[in-house]
PDB file of N, CA and C in Angstrom:
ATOM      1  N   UNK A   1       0.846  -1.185   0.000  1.00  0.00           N
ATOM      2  CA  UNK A   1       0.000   0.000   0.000  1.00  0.00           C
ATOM      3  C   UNK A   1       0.893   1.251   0.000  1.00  0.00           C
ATOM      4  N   UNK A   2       0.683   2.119  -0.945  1.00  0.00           N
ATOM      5  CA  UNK A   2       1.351   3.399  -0.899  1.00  0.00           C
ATOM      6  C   UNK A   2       0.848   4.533   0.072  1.00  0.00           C
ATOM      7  N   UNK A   3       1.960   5.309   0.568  1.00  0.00           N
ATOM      8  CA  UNK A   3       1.770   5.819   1.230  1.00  0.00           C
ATOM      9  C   UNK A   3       1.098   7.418   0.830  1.00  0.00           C
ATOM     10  N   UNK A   4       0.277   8.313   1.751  1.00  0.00           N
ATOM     11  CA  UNK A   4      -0.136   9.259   1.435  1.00  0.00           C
ATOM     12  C   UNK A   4       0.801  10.115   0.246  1.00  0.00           C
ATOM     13  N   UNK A   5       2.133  10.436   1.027  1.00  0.00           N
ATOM     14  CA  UNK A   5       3.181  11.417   0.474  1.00  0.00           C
ATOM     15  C   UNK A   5       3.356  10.963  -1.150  1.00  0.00           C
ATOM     16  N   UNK A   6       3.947   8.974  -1.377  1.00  0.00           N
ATOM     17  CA  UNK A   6       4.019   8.768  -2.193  1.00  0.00           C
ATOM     18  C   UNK A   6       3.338   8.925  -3.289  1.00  0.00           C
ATOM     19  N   UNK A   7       1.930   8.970  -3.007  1.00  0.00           N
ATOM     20  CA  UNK A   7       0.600   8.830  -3.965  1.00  0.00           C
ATOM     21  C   UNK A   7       0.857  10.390  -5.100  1.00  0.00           C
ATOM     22  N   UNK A   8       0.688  10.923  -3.650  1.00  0.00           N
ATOM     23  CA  UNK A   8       1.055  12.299  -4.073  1.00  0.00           C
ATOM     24  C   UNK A   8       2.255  12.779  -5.251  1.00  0.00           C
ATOM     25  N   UNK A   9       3.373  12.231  -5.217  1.00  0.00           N
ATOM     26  CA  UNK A   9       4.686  12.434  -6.007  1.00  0.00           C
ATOM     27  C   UNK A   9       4.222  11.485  -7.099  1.00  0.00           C
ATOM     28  N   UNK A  10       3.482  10.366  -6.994  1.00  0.00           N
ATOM     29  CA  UNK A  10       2.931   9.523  -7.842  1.00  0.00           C
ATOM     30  C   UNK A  10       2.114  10.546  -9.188  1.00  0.00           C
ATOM     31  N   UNK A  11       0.990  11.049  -8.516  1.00  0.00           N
ATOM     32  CA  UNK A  11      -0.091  11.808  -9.252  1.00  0.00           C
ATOM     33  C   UNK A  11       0.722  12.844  -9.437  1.00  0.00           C
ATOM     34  N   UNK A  12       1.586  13.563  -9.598  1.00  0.00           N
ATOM     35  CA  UNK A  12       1.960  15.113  -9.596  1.00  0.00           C
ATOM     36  C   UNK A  12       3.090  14.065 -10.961  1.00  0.00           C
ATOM     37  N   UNK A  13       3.786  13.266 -10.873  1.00  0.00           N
ATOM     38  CA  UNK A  13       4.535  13.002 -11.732  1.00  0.00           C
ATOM     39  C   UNK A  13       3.863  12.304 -13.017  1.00  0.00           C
ATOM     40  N   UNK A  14       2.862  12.003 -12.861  1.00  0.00           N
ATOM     41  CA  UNK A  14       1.784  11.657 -14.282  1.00  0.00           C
ATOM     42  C   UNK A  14       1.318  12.170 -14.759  1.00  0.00           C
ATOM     43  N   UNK A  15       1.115  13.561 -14.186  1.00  0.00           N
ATOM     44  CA  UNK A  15       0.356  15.102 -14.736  1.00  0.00           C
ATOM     45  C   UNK A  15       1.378  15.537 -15.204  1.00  0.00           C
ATOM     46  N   UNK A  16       2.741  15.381 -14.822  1.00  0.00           N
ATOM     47  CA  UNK A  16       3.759  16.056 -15.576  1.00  0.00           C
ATOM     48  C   UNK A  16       3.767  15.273 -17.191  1.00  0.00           C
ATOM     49  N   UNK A  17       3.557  14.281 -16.657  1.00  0.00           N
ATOM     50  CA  UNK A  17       4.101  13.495 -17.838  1.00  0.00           C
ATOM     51  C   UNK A  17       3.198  13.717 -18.943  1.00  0.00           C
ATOM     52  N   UNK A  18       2.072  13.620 -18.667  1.00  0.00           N
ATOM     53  CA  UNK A  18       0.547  13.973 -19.680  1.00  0.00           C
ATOM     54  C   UNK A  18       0.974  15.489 -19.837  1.00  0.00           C
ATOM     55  N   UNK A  19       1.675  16.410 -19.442  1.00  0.00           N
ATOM     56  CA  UNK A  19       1.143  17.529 -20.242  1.00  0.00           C
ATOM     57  C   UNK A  19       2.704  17.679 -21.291  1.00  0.00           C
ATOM     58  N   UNK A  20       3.351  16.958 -20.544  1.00  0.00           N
ATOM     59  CA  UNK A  20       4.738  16.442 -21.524  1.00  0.00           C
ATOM     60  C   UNK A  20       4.215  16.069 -22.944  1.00  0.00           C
ATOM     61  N   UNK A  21       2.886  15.096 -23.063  1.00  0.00           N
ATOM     62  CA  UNK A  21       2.981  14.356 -23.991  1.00  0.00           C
ATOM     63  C   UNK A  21       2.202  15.131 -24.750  1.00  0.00           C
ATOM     64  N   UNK A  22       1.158  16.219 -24.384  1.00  0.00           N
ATOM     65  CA  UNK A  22       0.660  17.067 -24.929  1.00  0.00           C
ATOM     66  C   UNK A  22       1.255  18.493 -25.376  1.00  0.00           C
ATOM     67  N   UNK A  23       2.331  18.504 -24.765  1.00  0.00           N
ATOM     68  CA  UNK A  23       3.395  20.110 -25.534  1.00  0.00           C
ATOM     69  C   UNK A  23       4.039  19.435 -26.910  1.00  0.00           C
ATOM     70  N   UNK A  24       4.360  18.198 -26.618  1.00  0.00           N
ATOM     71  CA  UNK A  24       5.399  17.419 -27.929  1.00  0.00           C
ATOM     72  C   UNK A  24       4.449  17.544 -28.825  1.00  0.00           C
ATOM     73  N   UNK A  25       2.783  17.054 -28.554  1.00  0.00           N
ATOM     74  CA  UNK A  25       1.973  16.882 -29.853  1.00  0.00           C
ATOM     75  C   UNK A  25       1.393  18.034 -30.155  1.00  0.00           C
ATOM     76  N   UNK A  26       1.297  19.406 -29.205  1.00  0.00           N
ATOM     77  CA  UNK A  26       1.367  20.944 -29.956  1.00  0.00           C
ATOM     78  C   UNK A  26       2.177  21.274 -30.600  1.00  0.00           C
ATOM     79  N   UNK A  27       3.549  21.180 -29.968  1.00  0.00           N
ATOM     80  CA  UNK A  27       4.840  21.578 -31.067  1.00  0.00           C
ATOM     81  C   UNK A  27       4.711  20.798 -32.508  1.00  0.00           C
ATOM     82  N   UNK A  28       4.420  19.442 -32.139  1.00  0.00           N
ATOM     83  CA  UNK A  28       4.359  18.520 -33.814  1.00  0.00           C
ATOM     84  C   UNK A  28       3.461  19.675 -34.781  1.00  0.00           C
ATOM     85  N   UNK A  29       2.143  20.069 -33.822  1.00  0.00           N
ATOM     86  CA  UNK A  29       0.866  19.849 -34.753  1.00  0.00           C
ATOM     87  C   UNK A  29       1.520  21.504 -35.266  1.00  0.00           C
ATOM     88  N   UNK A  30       1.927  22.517 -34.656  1.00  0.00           N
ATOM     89  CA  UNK A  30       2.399  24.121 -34.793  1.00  0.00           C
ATOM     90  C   UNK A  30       3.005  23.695 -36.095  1.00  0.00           C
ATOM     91  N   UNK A  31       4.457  22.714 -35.935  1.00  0.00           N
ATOM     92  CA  UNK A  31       5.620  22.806 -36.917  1.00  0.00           C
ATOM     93  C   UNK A  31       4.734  22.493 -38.444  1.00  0.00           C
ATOM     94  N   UNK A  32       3.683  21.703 -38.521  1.00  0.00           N
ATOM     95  CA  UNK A  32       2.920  21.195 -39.452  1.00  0.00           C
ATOM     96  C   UNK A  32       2.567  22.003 -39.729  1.00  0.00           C
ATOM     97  N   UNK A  33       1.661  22.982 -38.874  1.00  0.00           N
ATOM     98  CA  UNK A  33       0.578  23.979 -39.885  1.00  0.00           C
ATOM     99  C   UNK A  33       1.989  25.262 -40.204  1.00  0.00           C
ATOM    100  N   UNK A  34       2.974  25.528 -39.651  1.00  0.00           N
ATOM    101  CA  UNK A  34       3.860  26.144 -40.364  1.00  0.00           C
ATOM    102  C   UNK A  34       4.383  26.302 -41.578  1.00  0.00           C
ATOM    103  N   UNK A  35       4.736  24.365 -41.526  1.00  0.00           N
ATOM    104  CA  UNK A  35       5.429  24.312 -42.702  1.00  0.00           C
ATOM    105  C   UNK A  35       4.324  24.307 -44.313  1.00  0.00           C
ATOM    106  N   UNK A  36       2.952  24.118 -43.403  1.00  0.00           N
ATOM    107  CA  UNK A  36       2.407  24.004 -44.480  1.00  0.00           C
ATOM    108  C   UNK A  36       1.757  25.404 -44.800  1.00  0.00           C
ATOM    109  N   UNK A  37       1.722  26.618 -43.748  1.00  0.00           N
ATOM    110  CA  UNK A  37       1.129  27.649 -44.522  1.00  0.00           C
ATOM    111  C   UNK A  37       2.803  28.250 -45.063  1.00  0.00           C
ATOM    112  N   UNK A  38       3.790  28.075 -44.873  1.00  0.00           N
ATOM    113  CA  UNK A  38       5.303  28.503 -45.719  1.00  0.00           C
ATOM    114  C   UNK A  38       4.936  27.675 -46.508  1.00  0.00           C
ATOM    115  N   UNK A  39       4.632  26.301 -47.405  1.00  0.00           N
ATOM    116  CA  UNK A  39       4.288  25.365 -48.620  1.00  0.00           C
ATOM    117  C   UNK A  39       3.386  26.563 -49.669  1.00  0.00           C
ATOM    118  N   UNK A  40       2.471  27.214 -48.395  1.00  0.00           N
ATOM    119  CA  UNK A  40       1.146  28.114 -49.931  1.00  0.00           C
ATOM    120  C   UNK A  40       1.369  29.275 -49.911  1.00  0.00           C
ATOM    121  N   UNK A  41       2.939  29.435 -49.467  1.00  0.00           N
ATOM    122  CA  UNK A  41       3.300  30.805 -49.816  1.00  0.00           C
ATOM    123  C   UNK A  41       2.893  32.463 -48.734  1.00  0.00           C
ATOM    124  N   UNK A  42       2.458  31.690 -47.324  1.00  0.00           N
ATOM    125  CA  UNK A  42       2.045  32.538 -46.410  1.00  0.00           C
ATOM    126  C   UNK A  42       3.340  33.522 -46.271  1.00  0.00           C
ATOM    127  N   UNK A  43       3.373  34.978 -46.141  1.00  0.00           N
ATOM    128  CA  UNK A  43       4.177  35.626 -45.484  1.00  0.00           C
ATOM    129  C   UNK A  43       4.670  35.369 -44.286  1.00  0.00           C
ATOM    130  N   UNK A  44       6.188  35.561 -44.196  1.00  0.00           N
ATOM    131  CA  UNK A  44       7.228  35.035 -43.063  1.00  0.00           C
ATOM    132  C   UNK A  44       6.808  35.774 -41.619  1.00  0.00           C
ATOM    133  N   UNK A  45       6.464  36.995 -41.949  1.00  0.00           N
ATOM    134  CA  UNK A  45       6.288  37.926 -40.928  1.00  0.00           C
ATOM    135  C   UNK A  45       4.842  37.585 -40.339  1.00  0.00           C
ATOM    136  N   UNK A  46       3.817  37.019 -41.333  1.00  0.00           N
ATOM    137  CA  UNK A  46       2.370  37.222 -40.983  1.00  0.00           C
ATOM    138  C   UNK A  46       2.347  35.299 -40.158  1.00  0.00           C
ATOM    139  N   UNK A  47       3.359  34.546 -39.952  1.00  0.00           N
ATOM    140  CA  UNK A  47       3.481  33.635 -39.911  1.00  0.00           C
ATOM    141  C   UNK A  47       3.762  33.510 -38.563  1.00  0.00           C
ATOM    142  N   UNK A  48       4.961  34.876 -38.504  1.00  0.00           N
ATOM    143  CA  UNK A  48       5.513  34.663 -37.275  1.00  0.00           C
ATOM    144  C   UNK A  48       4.739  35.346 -36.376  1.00  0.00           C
ATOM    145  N   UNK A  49       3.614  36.617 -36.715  1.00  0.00           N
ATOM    146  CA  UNK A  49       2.636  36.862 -35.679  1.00  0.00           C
ATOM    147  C   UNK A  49       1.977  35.738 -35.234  1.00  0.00           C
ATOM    148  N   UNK A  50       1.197  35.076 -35.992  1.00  0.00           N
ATOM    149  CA  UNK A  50       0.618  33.869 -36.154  1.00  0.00           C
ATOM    150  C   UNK A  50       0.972  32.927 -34.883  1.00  0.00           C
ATOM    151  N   UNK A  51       2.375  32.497 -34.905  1.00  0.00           N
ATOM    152  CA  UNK A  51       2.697  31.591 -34.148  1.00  0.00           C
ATOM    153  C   UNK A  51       2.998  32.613 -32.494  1.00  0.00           C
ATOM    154  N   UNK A  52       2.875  33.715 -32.989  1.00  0.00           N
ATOM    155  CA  UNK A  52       3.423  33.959 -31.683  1.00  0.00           C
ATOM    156  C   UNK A  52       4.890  33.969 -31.299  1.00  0.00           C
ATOM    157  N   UNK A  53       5.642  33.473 -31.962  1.00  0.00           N
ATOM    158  CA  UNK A  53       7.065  33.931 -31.976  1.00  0.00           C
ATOM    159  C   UNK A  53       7.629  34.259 -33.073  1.00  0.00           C
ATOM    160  N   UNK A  54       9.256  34.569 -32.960  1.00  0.00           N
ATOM    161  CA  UNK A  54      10.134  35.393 -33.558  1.00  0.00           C
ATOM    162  C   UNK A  54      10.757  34.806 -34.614  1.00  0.00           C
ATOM    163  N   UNK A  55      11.430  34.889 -35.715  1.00  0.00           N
ATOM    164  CA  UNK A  55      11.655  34.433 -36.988  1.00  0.00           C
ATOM    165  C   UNK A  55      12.794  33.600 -36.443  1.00  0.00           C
ATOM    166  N   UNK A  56      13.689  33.804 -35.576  1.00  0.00           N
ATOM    167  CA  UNK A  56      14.529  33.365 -34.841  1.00  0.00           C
ATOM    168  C   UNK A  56      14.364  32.158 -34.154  1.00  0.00           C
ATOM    169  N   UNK A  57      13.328  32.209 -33.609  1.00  0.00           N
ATOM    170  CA  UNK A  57      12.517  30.878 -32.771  1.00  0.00           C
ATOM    171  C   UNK A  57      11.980  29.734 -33.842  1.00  0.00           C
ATOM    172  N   UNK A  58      11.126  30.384 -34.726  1.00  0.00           N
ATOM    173  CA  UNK A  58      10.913  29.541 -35.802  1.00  0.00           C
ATOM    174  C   UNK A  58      12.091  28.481 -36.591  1.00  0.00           C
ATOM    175  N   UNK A  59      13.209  29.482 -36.887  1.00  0.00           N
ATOM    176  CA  UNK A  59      14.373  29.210 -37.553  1.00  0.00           C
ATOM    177  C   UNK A  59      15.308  27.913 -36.982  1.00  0.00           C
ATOM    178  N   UNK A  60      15.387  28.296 -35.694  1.00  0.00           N
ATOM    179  CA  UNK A  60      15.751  27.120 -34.510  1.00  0.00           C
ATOM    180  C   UNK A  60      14.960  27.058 -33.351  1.00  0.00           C
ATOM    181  N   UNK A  61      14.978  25.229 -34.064  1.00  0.00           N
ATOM    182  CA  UNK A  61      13.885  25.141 -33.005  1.00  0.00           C
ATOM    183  C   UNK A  61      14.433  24.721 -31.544  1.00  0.00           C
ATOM    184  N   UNK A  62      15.550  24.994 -31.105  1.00  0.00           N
ATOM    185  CA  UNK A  62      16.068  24.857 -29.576  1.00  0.00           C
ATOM    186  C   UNK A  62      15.555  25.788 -29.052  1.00  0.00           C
ATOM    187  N   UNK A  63      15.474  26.832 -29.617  1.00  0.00           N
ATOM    188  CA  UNK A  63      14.704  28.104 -28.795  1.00  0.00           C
ATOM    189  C   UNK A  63      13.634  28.385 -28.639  1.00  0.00           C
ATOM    190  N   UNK A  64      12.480  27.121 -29.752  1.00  0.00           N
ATOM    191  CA  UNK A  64      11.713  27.288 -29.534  1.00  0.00           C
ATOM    192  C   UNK A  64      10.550  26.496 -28.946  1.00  0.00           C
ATOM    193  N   UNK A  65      11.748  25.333 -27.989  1.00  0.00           N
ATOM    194  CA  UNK A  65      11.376  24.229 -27.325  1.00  0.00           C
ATOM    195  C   UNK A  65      11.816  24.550 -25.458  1.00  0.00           C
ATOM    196  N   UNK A  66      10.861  24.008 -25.184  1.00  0.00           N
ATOM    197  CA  UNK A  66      11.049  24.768 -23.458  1.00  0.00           C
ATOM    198  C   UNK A  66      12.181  23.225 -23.205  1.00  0.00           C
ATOM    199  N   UNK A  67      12.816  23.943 -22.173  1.00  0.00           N
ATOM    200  CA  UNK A  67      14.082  24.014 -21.377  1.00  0.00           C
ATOM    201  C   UNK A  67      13.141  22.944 -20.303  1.00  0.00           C
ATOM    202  N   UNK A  68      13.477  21.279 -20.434  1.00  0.00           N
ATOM    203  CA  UNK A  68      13.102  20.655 -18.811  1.00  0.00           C
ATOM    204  C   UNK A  68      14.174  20.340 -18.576  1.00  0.00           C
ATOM    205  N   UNK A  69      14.571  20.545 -16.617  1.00  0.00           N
ATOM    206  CA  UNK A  69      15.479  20.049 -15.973  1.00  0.00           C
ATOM    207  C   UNK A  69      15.451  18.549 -15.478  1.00  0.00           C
ATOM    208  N   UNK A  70      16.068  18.283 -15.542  1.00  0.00           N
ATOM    209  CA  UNK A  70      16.253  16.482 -15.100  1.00  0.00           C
ATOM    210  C   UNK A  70      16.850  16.511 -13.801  1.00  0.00           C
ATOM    211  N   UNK A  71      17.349  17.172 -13.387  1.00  0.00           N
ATOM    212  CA  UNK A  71      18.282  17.551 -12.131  1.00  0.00           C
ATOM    213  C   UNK A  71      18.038  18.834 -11.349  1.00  0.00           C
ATOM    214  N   UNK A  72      17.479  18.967 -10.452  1.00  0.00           N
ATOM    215  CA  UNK A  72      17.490  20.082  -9.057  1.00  0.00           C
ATOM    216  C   UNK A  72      18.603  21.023  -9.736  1.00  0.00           C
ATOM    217  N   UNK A  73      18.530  22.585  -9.994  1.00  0.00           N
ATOM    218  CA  UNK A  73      18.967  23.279  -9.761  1.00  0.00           C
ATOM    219  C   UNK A  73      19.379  24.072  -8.543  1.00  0.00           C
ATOM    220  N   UNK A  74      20.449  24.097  -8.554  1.00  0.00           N
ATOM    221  CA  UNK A  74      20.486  25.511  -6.865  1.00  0.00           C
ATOM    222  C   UNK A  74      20.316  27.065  -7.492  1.00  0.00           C
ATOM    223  N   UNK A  75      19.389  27.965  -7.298  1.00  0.00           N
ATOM    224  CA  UNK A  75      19.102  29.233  -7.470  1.00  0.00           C
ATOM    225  C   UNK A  75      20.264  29.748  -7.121  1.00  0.00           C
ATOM    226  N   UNK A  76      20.879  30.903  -7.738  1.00  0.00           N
ATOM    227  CA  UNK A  76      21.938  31.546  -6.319  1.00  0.00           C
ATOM    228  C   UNK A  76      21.508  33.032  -7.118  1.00  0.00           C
ATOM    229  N   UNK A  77      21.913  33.860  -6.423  1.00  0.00           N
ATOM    230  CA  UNK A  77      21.511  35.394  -6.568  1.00  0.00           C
ATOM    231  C   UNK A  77      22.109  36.251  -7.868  1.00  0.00           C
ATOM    232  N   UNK A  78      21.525  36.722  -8.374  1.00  0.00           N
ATOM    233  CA  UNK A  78      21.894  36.930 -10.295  1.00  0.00           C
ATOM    234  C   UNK A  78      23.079  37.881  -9.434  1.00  0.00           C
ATOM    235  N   UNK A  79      24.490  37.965 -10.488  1.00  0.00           N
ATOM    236  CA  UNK A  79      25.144  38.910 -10.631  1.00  0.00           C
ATOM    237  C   UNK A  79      24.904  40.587 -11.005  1.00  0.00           C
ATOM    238  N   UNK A  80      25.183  41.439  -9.400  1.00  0.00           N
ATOM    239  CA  UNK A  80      24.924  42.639 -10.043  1.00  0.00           C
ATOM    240  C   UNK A  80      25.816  43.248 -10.821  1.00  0.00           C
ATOM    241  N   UNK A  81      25.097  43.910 -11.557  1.00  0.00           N
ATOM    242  CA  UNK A  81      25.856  44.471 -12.760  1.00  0.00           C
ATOM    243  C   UNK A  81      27.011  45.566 -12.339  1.00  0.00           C
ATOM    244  N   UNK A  82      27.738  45.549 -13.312  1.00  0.00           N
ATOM    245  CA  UNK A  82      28.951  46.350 -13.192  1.00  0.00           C
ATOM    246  C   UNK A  82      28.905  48.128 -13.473  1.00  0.00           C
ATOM    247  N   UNK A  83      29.630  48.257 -13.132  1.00  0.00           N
ATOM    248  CA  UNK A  83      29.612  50.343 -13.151  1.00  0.00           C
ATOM    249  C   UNK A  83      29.483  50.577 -14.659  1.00  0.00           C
ATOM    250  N   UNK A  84      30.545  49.652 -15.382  1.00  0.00           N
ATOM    251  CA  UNK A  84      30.033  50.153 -17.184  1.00  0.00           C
ATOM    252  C   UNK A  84      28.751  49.590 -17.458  1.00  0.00           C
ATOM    253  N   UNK A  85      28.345  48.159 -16.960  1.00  0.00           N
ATOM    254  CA  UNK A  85      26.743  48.317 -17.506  1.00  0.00           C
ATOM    255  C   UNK A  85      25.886  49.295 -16.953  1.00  0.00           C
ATOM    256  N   UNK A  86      25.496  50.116 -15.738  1.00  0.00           N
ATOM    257  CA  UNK A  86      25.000  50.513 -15.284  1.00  0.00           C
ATOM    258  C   UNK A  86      25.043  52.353 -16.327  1.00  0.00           C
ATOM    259  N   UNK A  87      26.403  52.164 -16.310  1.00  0.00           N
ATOM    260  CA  UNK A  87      25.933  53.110 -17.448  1.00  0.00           C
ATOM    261  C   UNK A  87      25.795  53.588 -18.883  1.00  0.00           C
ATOM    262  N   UNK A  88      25.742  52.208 -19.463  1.00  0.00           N
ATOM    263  CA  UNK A  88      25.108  51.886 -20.430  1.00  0.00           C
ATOM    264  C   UNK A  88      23.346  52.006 -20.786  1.00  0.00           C
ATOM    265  N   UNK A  89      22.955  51.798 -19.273  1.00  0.00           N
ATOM    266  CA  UNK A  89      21.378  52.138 -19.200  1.00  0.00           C
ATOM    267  C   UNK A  89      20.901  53.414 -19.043  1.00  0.00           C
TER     268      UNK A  89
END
């Protein structure tokens, strides 16, 4: 018999996984209707409103695939910026 806690890490890790399996089959179904309104000659720009991202994102798709960690990150406190960036702004 599983325990309360476990159940829990149980169900929270199957919801991950289901919406896993549902971003892969948005990204499939996006890259499709892309490539197929670029096939009938859709404008690049009216394409990239369309999708919601940048010609850049489109172009490669690493950037335009979310980032999962497999491994615990440690947060640590962003670097403050330096006297020349500061006055650069």
């Amino acid at each position: 018999m599983m325990d309360d806690e476990l159940k829990q890490v149980w169900a929270a890790s199957a919801a991950l996984e289901t919406l896993q399996v549902e971003m892969d089959q948005a990204q499939l179904s996006l890259k499709e209707a892309i490539d197929e309104a670029t096939k009938a000659g859709a404008d690049p720009e009216s394409i990239d409103e369309a999708a919601q991202l940048t010609s850049v994102e489109l172009t490669d798709p690493e950037l335009a695939e979310p980032v999962v960690l497999t491994e615990p990150v440690e947060l640590t406190k962003p670097a403050e910026p330096s006297h020349a960036e500061l006055e650069l702004r």
